[in-house]
Protein backbone atom coordinates (compact mmCIF):
# COMPACT_ATOMS: atom_id res chain seq x y z
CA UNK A 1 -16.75 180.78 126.10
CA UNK A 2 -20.11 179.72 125.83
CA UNK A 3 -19.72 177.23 122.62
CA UNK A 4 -16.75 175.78 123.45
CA UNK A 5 -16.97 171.91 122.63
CA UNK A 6 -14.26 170.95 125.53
CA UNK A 7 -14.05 167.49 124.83
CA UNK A 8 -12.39 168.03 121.38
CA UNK A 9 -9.37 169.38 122.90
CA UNK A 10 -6.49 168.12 124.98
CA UNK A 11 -3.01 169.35 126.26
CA UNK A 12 -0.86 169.11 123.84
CA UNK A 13 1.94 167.55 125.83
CA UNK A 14 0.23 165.11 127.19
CA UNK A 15 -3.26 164.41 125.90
CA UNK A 16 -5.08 165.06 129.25
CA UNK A 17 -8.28 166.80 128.89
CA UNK A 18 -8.59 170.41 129.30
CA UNK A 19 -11.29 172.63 131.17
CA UNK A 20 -12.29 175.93 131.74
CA UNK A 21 -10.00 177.90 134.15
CA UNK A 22 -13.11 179.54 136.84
CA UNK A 23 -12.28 182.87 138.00
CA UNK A 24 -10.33 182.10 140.98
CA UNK A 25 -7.61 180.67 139.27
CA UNK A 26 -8.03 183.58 136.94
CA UNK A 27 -7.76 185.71 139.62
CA UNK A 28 -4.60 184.38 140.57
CA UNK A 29 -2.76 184.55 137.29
CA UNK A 30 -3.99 187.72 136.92
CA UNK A 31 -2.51 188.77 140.60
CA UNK A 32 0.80 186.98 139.90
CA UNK A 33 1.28 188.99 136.51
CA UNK A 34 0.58 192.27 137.83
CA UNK A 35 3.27 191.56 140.23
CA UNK A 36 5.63 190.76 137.44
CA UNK A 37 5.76 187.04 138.76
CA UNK A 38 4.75 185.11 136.19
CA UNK A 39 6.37 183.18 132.88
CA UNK A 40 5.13 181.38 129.97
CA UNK A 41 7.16 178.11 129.09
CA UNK A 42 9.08 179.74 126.80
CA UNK A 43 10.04 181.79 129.69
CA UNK A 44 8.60 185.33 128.63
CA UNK A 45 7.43 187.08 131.67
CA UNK A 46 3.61 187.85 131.16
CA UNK A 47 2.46 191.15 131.24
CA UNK A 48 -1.20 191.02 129.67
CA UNK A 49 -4.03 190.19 131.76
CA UNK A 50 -5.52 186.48 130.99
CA UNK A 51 -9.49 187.27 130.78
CA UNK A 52 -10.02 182.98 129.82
CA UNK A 53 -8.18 179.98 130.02
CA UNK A 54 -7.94 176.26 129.82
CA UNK A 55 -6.77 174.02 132.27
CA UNK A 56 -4.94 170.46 132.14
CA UNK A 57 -6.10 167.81 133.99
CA UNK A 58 -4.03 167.96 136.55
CA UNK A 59 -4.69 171.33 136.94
CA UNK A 60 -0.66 172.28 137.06
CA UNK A 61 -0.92 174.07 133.17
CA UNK A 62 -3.04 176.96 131.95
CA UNK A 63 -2.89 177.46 128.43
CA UNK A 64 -5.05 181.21 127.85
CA UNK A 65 -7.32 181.87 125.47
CA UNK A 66 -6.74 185.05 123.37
CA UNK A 67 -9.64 186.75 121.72
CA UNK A 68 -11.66 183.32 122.00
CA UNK A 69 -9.03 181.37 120.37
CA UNK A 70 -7.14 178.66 122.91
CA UNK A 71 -3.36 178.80 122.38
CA UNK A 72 -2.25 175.06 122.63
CA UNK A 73 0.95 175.87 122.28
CA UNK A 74 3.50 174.70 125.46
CA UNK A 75 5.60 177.36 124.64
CA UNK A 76 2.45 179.67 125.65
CA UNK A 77 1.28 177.29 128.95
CA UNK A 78 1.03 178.90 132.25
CA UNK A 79 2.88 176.46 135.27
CA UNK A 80 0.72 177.04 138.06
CA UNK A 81 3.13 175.79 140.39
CA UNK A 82 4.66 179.40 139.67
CA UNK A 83 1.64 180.74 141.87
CA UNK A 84 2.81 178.61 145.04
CA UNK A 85 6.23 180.20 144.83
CA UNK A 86 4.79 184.06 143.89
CA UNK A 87 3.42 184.24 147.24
């Protein structure tokens, strides 16, 4: 996302600042959902790829973007911690 002013948006939950997920975390999600390991925090198991994301500060959320639009929802939010425990 090319023209993405980052420093208008923070996490919703906690008004950290957000940043573009690089593709090694991508990677990851990506891995984890293929294997049918990952939830949303609504707790919908994902099934669609994540091409983009943002991350929260502390690097523990991932909220995706979906055809260029971020969904700061924390219904929608990735845990990463799920990745430590998909492994």
């Amino acid at each position: 996302m090319p023209h993405l002013s980052l420093e208008r948006f923070r996490c919703p939950q906690n008004g950290s600042p957000l940043s573009l997920a690089d593709d090694s975390v991508l990677a990851s999600v990506n891995q984890a959902i293929e294997a049918g390991n990952l939830q949303n925090g609504a707790g919908q198991l994902l099934t669609t790829p994540i091409s983009a994301g943002l991350l929260r500060g502390q690097a523990d959320l991932l909220y995706p973007i979906v055809d260029k639009i971020p969904v700061l929802l924390a219904g929608e939010a990735i845990s990463l911690d799920q990745l430590s425990h998909s492994k």
